[in-house]
N, C-alpha and C. Protein backbone atom coordinates (compact mmCIF):
# COMPACT_ATOMS: atom_id res chain seq x y z
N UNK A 1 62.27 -6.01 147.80
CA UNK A 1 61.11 -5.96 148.67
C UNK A 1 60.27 -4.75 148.29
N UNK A 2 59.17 -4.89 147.96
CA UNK A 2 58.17 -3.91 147.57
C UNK A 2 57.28 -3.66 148.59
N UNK A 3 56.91 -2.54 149.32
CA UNK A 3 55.81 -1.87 150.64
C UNK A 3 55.09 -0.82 149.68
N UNK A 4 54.32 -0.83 150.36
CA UNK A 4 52.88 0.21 149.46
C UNK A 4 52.43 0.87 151.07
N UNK A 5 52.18 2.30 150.62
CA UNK A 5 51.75 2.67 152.04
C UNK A 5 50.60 3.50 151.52
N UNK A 6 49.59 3.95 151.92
CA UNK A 6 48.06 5.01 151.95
C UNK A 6 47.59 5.36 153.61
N UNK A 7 47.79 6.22 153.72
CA UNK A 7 47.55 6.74 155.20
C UNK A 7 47.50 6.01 156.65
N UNK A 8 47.16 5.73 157.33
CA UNK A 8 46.91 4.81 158.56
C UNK A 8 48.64 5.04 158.86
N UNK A 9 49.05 6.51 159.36
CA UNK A 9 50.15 6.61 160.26
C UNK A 9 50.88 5.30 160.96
N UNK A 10 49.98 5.50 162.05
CA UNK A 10 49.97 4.04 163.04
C UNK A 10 50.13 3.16 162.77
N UNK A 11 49.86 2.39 162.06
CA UNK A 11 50.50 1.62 161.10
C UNK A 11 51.43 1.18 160.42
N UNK A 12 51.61 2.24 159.56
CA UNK A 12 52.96 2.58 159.16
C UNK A 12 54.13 2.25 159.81
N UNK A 13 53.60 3.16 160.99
CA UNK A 13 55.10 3.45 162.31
C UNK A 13 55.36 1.72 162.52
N UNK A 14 54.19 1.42 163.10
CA UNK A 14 54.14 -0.27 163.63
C UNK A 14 55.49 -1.28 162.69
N UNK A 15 55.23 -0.82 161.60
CA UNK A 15 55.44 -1.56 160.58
C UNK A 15 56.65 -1.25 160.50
N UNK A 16 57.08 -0.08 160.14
CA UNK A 16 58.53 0.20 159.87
C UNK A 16 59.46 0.03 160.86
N UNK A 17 59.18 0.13 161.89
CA UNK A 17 59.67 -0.09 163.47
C UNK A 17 60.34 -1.92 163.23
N UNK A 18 59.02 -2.58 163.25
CA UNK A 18 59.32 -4.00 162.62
C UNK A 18 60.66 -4.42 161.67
N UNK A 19 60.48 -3.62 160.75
CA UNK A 19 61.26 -3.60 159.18
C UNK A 19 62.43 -3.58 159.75
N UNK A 20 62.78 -2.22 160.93
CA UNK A 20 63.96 -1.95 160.80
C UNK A 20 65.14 -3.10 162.00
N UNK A 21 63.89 -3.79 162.33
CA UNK A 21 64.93 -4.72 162.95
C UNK A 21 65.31 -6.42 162.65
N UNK A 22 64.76 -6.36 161.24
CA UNK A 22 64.79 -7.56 160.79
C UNK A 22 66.48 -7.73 160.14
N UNK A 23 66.44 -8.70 160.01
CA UNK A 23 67.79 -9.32 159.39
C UNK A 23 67.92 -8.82 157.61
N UNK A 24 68.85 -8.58 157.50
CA UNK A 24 69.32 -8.09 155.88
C UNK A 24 70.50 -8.65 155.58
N UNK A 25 70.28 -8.63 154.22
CA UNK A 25 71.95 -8.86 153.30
C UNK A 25 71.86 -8.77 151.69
N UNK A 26 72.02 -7.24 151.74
CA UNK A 26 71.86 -7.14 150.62
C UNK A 26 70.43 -6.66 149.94
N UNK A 27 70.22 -6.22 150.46
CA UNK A 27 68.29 -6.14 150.14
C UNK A 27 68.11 -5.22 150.25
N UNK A 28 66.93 -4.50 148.92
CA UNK A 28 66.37 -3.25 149.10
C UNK A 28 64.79 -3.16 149.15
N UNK A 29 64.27 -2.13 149.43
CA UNK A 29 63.19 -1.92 150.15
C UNK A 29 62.47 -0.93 149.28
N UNK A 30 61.76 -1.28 148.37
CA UNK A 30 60.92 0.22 147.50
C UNK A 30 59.84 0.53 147.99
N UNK A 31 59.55 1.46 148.99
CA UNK A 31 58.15 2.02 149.34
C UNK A 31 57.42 3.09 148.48
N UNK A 32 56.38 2.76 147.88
CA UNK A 32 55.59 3.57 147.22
C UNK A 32 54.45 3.53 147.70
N UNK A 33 54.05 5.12 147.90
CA UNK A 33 52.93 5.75 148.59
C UNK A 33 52.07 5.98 147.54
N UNK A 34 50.32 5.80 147.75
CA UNK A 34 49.64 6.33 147.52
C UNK A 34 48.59 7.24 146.89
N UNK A 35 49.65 8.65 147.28
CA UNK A 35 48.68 9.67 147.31
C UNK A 35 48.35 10.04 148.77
N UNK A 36 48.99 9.71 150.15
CA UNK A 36 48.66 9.70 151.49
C UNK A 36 47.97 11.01 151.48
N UNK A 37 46.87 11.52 151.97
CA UNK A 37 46.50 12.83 152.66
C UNK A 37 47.75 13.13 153.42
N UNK A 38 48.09 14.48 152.98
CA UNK A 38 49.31 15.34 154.13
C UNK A 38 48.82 15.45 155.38
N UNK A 39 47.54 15.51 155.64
CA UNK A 39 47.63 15.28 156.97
C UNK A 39 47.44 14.25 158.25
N UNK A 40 47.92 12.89 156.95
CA UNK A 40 47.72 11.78 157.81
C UNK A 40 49.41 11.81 158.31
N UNK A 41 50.29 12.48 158.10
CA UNK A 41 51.66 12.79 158.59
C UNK A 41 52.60 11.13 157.54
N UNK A 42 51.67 10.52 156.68
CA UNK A 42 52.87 9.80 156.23
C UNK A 42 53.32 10.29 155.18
N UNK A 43 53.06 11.10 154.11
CA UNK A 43 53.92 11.80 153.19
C UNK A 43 55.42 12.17 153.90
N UNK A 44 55.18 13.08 154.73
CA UNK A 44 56.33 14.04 155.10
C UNK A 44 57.21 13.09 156.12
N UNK A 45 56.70 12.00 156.70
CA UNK A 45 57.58 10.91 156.98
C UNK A 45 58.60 10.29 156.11
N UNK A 46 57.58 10.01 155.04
CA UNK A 46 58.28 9.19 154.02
C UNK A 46 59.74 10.14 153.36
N UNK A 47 59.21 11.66 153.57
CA UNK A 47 60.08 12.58 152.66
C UNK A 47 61.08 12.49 153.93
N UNK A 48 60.91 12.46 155.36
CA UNK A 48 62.03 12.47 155.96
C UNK A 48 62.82 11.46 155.94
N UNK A 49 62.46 10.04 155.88
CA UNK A 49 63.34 8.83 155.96
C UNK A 49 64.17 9.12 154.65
N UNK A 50 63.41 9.40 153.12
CA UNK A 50 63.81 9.44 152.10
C UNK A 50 65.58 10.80 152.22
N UNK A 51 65.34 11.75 153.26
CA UNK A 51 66.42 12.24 153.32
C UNK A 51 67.43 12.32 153.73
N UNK A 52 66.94 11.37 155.10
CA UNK A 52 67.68 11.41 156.06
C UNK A 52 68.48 9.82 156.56
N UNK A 53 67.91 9.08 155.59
CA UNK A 53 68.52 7.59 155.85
C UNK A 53 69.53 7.16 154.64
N UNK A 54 70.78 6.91 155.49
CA UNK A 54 71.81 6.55 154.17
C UNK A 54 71.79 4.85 154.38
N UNK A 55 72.12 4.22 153.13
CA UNK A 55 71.90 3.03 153.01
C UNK A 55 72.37 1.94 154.19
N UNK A 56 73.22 2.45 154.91
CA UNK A 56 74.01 1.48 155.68
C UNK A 56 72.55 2.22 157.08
N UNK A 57 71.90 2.74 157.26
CA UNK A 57 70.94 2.96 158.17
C UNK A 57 71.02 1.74 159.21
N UNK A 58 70.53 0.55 158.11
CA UNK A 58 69.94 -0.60 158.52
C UNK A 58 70.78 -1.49 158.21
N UNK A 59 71.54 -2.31 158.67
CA UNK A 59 72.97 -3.25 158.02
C UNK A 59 72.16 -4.26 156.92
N UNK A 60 72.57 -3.72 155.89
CA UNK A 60 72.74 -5.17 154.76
C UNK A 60 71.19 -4.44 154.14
N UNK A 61 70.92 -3.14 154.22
CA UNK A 61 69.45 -2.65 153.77
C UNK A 61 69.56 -1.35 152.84
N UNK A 62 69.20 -0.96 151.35
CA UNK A 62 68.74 -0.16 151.52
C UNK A 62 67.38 0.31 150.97
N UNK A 63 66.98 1.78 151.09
CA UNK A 63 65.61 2.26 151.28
C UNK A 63 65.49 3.55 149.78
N UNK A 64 64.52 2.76 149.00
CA UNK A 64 64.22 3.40 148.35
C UNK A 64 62.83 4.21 148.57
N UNK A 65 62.05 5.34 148.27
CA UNK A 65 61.19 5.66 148.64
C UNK A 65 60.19 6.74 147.22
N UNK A 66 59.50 6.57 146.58
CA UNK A 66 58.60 6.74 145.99
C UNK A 66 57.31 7.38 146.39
N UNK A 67 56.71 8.54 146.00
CA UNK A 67 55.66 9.38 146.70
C UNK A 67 55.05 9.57 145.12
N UNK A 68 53.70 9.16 144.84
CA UNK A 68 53.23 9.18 143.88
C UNK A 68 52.30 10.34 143.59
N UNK A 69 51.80 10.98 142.90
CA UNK A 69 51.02 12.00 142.37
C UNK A 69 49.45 11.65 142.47
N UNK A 70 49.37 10.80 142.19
CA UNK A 70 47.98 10.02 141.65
C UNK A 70 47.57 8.85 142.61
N UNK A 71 46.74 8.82 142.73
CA UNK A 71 45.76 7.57 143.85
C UNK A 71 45.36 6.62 143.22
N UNK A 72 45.84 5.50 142.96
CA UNK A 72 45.23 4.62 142.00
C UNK A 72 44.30 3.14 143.20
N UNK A 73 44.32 3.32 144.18
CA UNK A 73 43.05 2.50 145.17
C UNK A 73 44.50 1.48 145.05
N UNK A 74 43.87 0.24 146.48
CA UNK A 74 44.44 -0.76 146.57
C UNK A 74 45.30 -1.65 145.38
N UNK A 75 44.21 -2.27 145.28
CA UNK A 75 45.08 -3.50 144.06
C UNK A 75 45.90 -2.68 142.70
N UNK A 76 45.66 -1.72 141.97
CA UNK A 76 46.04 -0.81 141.00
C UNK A 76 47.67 -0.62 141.42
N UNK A 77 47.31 0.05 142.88
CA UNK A 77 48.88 0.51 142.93
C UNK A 77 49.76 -0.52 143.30
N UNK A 78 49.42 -1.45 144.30
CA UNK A 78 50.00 -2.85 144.94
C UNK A 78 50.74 -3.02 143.13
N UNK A 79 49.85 -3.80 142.32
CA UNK A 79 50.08 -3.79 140.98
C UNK A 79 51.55 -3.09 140.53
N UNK A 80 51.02 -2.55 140.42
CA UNK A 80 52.08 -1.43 139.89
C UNK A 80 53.41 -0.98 140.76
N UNK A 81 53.42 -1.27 142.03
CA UNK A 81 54.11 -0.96 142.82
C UNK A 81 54.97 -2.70 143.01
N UNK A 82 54.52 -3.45 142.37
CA UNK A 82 55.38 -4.89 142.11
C UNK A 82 55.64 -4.82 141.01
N UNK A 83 55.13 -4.35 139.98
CA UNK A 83 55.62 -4.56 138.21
C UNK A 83 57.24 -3.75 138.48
N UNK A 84 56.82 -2.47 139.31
CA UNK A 84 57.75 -1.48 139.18
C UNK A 84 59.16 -2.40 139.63
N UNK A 85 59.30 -2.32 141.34
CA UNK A 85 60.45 -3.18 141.66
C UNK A 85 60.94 -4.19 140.55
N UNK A 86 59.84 -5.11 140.13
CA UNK A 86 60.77 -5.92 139.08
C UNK A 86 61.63 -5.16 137.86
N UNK A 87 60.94 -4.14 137.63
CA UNK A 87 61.54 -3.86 136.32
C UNK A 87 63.07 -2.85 137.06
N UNK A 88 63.00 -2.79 138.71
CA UNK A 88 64.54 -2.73 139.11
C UNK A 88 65.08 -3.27 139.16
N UNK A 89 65.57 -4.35 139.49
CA UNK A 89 65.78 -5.69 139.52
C UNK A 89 65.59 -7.05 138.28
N UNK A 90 66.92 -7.56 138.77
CA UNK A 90 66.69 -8.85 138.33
C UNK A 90 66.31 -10.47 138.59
N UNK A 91 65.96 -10.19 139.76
CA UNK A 91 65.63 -11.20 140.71
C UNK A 91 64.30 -11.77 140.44
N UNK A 92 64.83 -13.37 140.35
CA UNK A 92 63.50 -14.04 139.95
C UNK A 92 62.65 -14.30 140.47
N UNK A 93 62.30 -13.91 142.07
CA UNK A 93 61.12 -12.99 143.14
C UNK A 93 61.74 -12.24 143.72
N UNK A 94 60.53 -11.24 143.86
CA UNK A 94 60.53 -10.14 145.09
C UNK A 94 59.55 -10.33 145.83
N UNK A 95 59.53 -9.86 147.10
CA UNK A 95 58.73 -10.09 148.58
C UNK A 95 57.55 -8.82 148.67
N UNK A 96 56.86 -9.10 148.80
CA UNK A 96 55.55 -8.21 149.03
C UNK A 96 55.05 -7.63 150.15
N UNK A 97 54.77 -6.66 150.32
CA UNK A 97 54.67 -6.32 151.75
C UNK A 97 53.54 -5.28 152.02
N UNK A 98 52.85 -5.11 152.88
CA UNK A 98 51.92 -4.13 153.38
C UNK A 98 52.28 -3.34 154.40
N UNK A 99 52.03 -1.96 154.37
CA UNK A 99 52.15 -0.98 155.23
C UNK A 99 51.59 -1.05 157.10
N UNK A 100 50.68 -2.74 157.12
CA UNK A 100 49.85 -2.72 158.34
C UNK A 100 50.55 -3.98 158.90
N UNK A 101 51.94 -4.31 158.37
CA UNK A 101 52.29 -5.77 158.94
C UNK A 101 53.41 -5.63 160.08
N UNK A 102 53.73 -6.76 160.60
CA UNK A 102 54.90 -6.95 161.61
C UNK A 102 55.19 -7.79 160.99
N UNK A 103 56.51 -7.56 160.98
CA UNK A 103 57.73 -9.01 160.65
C UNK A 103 58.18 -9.07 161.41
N UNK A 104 58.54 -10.78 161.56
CA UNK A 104 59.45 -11.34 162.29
C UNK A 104 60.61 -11.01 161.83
N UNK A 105 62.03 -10.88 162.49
CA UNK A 105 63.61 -10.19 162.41
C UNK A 105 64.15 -11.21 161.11
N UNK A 106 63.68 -12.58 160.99
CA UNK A 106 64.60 -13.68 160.29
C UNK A 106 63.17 -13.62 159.33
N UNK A 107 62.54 -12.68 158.76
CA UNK A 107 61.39 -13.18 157.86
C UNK A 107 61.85 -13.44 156.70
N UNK A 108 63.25 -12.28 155.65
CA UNK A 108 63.63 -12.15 154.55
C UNK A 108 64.64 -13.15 154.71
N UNK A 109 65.83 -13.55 155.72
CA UNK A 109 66.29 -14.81 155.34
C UNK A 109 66.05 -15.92 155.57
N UNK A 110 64.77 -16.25 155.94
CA UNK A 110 64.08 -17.77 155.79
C UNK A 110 63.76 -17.87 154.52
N UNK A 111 63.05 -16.43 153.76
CA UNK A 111 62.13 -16.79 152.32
C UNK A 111 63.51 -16.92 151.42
N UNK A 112 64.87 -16.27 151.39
CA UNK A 112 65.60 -16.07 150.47
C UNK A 112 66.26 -17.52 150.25
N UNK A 113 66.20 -18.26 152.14
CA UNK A 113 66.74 -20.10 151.77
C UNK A 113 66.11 -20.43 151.28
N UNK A 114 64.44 -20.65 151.73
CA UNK A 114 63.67 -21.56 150.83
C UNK A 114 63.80 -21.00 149.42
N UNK A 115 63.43 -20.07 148.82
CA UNK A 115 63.68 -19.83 147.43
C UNK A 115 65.22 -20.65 146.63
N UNK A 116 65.77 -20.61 147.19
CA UNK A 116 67.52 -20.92 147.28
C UNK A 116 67.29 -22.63 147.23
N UNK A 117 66.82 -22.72 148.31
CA UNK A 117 66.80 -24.36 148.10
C UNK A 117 65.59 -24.62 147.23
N UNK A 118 64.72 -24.17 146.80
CA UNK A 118 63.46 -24.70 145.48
C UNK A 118 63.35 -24.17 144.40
N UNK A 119 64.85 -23.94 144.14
CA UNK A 119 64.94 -23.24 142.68
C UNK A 119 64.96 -24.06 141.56
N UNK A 120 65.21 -25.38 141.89
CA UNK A 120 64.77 -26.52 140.81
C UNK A 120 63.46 -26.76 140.74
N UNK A 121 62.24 -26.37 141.51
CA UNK A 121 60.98 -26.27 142.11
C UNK A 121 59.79 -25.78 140.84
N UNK A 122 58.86 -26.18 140.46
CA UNK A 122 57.97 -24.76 139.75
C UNK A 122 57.02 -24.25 140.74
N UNK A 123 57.77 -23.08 141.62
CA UNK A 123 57.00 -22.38 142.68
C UNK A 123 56.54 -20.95 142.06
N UNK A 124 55.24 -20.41 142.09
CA UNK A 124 54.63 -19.20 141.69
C UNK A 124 55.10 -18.74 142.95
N UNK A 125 54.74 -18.85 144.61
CA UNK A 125 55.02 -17.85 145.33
C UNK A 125 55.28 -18.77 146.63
N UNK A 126 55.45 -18.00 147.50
CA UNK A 126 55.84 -18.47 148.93
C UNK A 126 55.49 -17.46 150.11
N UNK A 127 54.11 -17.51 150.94
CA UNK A 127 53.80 -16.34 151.54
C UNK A 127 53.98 -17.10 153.24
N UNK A 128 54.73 -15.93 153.90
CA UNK A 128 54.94 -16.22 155.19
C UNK A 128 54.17 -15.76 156.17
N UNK A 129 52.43 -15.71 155.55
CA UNK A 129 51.84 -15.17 156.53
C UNK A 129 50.37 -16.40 156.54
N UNK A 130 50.45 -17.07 157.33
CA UNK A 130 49.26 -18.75 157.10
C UNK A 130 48.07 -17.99 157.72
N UNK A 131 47.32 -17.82 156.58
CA UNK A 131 46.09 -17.72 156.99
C UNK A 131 45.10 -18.66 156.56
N UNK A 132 43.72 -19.04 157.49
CA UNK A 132 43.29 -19.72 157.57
C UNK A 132 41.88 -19.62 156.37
N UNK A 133 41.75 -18.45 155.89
CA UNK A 133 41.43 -18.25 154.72
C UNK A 133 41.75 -18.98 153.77
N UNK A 134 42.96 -19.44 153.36
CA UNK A 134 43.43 -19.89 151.93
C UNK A 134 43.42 -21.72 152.95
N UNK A 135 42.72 -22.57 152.50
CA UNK A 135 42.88 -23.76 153.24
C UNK A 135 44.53 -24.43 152.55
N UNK A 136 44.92 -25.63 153.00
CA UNK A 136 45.97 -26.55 153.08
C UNK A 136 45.50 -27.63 152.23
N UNK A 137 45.97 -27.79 150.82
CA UNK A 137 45.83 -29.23 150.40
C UNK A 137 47.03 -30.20 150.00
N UNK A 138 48.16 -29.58 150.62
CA UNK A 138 49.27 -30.68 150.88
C UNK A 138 50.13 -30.15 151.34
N UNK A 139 50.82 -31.09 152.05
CA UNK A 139 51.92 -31.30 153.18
C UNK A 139 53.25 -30.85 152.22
N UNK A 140 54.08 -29.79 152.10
CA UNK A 140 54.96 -29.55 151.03
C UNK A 140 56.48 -30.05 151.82
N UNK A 141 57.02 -29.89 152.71
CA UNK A 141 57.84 -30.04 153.57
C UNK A 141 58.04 -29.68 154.91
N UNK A 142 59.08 -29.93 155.81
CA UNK A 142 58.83 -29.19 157.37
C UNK A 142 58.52 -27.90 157.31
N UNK A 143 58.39 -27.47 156.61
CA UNK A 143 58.29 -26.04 156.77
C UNK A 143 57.21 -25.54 156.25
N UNK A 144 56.77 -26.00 154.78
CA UNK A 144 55.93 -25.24 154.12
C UNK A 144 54.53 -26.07 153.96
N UNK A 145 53.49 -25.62 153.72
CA UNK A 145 52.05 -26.10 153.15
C UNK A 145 51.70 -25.42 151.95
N UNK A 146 50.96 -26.95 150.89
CA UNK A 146 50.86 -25.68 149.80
C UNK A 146 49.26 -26.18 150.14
N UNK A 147 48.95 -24.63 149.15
CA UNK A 147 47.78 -24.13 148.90
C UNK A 147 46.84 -23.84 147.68
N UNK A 148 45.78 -23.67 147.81
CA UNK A 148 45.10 -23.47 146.34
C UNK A 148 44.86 -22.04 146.30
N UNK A 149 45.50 -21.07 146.60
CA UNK A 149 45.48 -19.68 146.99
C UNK A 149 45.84 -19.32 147.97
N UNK A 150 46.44 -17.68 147.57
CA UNK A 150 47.29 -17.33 148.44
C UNK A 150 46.98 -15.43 148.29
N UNK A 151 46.76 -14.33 149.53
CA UNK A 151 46.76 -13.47 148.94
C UNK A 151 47.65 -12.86 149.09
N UNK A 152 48.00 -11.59 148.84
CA UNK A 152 48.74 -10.52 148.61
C UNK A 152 49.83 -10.04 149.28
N UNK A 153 49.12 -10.36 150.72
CA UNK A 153 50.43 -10.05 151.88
C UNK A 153 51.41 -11.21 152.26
N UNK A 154 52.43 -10.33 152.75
CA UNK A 154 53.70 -10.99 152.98
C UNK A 154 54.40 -12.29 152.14
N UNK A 155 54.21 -12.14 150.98
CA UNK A 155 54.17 -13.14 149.93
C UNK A 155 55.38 -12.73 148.91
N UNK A 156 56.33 -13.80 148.53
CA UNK A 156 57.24 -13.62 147.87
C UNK A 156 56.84 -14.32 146.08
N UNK A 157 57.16 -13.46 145.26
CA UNK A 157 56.41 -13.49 144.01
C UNK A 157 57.11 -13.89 142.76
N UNK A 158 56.64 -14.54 142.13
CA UNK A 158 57.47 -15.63 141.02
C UNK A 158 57.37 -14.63 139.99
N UNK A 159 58.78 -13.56 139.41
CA UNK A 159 58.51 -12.74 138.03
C UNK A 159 57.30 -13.57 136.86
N UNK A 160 58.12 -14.74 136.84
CA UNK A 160 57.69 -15.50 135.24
C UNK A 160 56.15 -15.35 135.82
N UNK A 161 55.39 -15.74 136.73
CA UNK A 161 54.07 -15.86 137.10
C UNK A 161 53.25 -14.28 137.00
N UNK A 162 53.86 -13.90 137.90
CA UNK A 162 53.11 -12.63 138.19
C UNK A 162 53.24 -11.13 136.40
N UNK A 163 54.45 -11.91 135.59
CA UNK A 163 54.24 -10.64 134.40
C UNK A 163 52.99 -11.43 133.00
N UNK A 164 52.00 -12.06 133.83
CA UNK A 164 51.22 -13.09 132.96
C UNK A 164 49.63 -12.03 133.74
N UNK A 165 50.20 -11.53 134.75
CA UNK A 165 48.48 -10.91 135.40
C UNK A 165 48.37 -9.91 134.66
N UNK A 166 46.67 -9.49 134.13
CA UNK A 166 46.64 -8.35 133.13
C UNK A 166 45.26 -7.45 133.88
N UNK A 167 45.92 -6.26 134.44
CA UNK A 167 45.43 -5.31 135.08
C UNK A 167 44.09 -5.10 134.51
N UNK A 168 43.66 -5.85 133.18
CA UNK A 168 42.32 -4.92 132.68
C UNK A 168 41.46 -5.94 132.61
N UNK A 169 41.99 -7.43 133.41
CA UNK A 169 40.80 -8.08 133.83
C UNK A 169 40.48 -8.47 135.03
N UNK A 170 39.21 -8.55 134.97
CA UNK A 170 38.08 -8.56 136.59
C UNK A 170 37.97 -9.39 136.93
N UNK A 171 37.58 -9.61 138.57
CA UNK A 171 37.53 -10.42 139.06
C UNK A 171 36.00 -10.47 138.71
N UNK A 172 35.53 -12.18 138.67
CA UNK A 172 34.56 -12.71 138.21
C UNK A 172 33.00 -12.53 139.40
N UNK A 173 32.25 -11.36 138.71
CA UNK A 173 31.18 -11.49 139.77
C UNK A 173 31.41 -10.37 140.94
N UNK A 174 32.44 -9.84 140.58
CA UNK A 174 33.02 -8.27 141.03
C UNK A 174 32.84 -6.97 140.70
N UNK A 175 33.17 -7.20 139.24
CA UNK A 175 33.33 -5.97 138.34
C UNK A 175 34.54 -5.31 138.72
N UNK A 176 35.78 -5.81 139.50
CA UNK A 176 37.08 -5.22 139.72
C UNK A 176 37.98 -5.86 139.37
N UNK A 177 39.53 -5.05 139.66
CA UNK A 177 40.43 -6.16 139.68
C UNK A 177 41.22 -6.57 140.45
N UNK A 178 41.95 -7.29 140.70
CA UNK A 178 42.46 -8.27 141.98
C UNK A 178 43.43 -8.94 141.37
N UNK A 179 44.78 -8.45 141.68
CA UNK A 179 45.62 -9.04 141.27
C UNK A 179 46.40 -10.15 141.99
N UNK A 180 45.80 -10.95 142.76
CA UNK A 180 46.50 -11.93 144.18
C UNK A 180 45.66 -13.35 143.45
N UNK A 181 44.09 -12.59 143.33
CA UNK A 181 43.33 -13.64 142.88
C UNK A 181 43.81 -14.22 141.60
N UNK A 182 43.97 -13.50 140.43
CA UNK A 182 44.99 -14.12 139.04
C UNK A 182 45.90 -14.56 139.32
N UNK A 183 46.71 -13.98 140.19
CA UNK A 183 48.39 -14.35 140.23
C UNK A 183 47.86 -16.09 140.20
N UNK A 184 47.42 -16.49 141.59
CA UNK A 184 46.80 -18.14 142.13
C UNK A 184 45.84 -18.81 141.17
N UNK A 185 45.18 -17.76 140.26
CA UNK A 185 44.59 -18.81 139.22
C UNK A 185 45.54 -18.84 137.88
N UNK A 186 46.53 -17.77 137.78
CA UNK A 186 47.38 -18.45 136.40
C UNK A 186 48.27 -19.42 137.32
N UNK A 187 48.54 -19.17 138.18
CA UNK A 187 49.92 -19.99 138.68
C UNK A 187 49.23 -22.01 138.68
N UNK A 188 47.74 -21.70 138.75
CA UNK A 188 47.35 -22.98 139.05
C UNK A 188 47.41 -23.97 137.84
N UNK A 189 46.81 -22.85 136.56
CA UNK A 189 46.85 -23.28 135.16
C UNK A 189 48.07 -23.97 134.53
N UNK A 190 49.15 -23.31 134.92
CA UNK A 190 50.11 -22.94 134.79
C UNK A 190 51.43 -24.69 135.57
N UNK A 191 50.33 -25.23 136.92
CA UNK A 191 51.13 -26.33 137.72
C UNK A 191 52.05 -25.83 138.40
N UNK A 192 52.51 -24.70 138.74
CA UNK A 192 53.24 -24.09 139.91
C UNK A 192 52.81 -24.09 140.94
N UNK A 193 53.49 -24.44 141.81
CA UNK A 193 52.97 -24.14 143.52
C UNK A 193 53.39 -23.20 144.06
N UNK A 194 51.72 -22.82 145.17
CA UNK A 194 52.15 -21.38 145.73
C UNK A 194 52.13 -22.36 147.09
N UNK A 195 53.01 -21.70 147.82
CA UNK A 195 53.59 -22.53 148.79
C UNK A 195 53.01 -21.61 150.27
N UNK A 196 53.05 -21.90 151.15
CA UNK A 196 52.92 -20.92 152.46
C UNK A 196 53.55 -21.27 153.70
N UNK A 197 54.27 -20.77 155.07
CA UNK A 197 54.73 -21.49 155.76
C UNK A 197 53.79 -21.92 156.87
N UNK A 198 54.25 -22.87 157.09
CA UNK A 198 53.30 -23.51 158.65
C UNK A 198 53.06 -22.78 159.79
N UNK A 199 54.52 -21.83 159.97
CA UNK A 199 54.65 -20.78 161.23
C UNK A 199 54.26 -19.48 160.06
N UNK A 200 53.68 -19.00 160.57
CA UNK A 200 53.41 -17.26 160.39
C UNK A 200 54.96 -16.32 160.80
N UNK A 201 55.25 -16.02 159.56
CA UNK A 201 56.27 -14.86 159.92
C UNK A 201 56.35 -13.57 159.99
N UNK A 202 55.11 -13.28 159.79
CA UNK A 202 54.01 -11.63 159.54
C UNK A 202 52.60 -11.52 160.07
N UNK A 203 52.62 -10.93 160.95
CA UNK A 203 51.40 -10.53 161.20
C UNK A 203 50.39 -9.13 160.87
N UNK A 204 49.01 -9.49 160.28
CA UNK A 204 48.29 -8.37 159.61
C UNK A 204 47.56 -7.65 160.84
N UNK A 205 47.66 -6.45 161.10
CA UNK A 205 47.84 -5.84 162.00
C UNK A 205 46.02 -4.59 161.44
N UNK A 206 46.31 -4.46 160.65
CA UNK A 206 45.40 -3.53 160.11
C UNK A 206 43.96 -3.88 160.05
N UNK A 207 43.08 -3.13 160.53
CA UNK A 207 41.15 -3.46 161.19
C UNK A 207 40.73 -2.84 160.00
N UNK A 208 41.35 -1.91 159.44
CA UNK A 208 40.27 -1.30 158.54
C UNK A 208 41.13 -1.05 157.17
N UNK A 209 40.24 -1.72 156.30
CA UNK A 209 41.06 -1.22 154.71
C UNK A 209 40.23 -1.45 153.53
N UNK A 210 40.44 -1.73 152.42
CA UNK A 210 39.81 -1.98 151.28
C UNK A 210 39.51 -3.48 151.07
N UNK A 211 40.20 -4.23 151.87
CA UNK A 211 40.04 -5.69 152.00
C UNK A 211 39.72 -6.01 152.97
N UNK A 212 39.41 -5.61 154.18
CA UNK A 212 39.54 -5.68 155.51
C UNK A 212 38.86 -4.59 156.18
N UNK A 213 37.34 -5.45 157.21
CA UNK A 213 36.55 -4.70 157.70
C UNK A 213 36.42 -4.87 159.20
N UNK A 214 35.89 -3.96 159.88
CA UNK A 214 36.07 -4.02 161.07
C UNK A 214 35.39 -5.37 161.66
C-alpha cells in the first residue's frame, strides 16, 4: 500500500485514524511525504509514528515511513512514490492511497479477494472509490463496474500496466504530466480492464488540492 502525504495536517489525522482501523494480513504501508512545511506539524508526526510504532502496532500491518528532501508537486511524487513500493515488493498490484481519504475497515480485504479471484482476468486496476466522474460502460459483476477511466485515488494498480507510464510525457493540451490519465489510456490500448466497485469503499475527503478546488 503506497500513501503520499504534503501538508493538510487534518487530513492526514482523518486519514490515518481511518487506516488504523481497517482490517490487515500481512500488509505494508509506505508513506512518503512531500517536502511537508514543518510547520504544518506533519513532518514531525510522521518522524513520531516512524519511531514509535512497532510493526505489530496495527495487527497484520506494518508502517514504513519515508520523508523526502525535495518537493516534486502532486503527480511527480504520487509517481514515484508507486514506482518506489513496487520496486519493494513483488506483488503484482499495490493499492494507492491519498493522504485526504477514509477507508472503510474491510477496504484492503475486499480488493486482495477480488484481485485473488481475477487473476486469470487482464485487469490494469481496480479502484474502490466510484466516482461519478469516470462514467460506467459495463456491468463487470456483483460487485464491480468497468470503466473507461479511472483516477488515482484509492485504486489498486496492475505492475505490468503501470511500469509502461513514462513520466516525461504530457498530458495532451496541458503541458503536464498525469500519471492516472496514461495508466487508463495504455491500459485501454493495451485491452485490460480497469474495473471500479459499485459501493464506494473510500471516501475523498479533501476541498482543496492540486486536483481539487473549492
Amino acid at each position: 500500500i503506497s500513501l503520499t502525504t504534503y501538508n493538510r495536517f487534518e487530513y492526514f489525522l482523518q486519514s490515518f485514524e481511518s487506516l488504523a482501523s481497517c482490517n490487515y494480513e500481512d500488509d505494508t504501508i509506505y508513506i512518503y511525504d512531500d517536502k511537508s512545511d514543518p510547520s504544518s506539524g506533519v513532518p514531525q508526526t510522521l518522524k513520531n509514528i516512524s519511531s514509535s510504532i512497532t510493526d505489530d502496532f496495527i495487527r497484520g500491518l506494518s508502517l514504513r515511513v519515508n520523508l523526502s528532501q525535495i518537493h516534486l508537486g502532486c503527480d511527480l511524487r504520487v509517481y514515484n512514490s508507486i514506482k518506489e513500493t513496487f520496486e519493494q515488493t513483488e506483488d503484482k498490484f499495490i493499492m494507492v492511497l491519498d493522504s485526504d481519504g477514509i477507508y472503510n475497515r474491510d477496504c484492503f480485504s475486499f480488493i486482495k479477494s477480488k484481485i485473488k479471484e481475477l487473476e486469470q482476468e487482464k485487469v490494469a486496476a481496480i479502484s474502490v472509490y466510484n466516482s461519478k466522474n469516470h462514467p460506467v460502460i459495463n456491468d463487470f459483476d456483483q460487485d464491480l463496474s468497468e470503466k473507461s477511466a479511472l483516477g488515482g485515488f484509492a485504486v489498486a494498480l496492475n505492475r505490468e500496466i503501470f511500469d509502461r507510464v513514462d513520466p516525461n510525457v504530457t498530458l495532451p493540451a496541458h503541458n503536464s504530466f498525469s500519471w492516472d490519465w496514461q495508466f487508463s489510456t495504455i491500459a485501454k490500448d493495451a485491452n485490460y480492464k480497469l474495473l471500479c466497485t459499485k459501493k464506494s469503499y473510500a471516501q475523498h475527503i479533501g476541498k482543496i488540492g492540486e486536483h481539487c478546488n473549492p
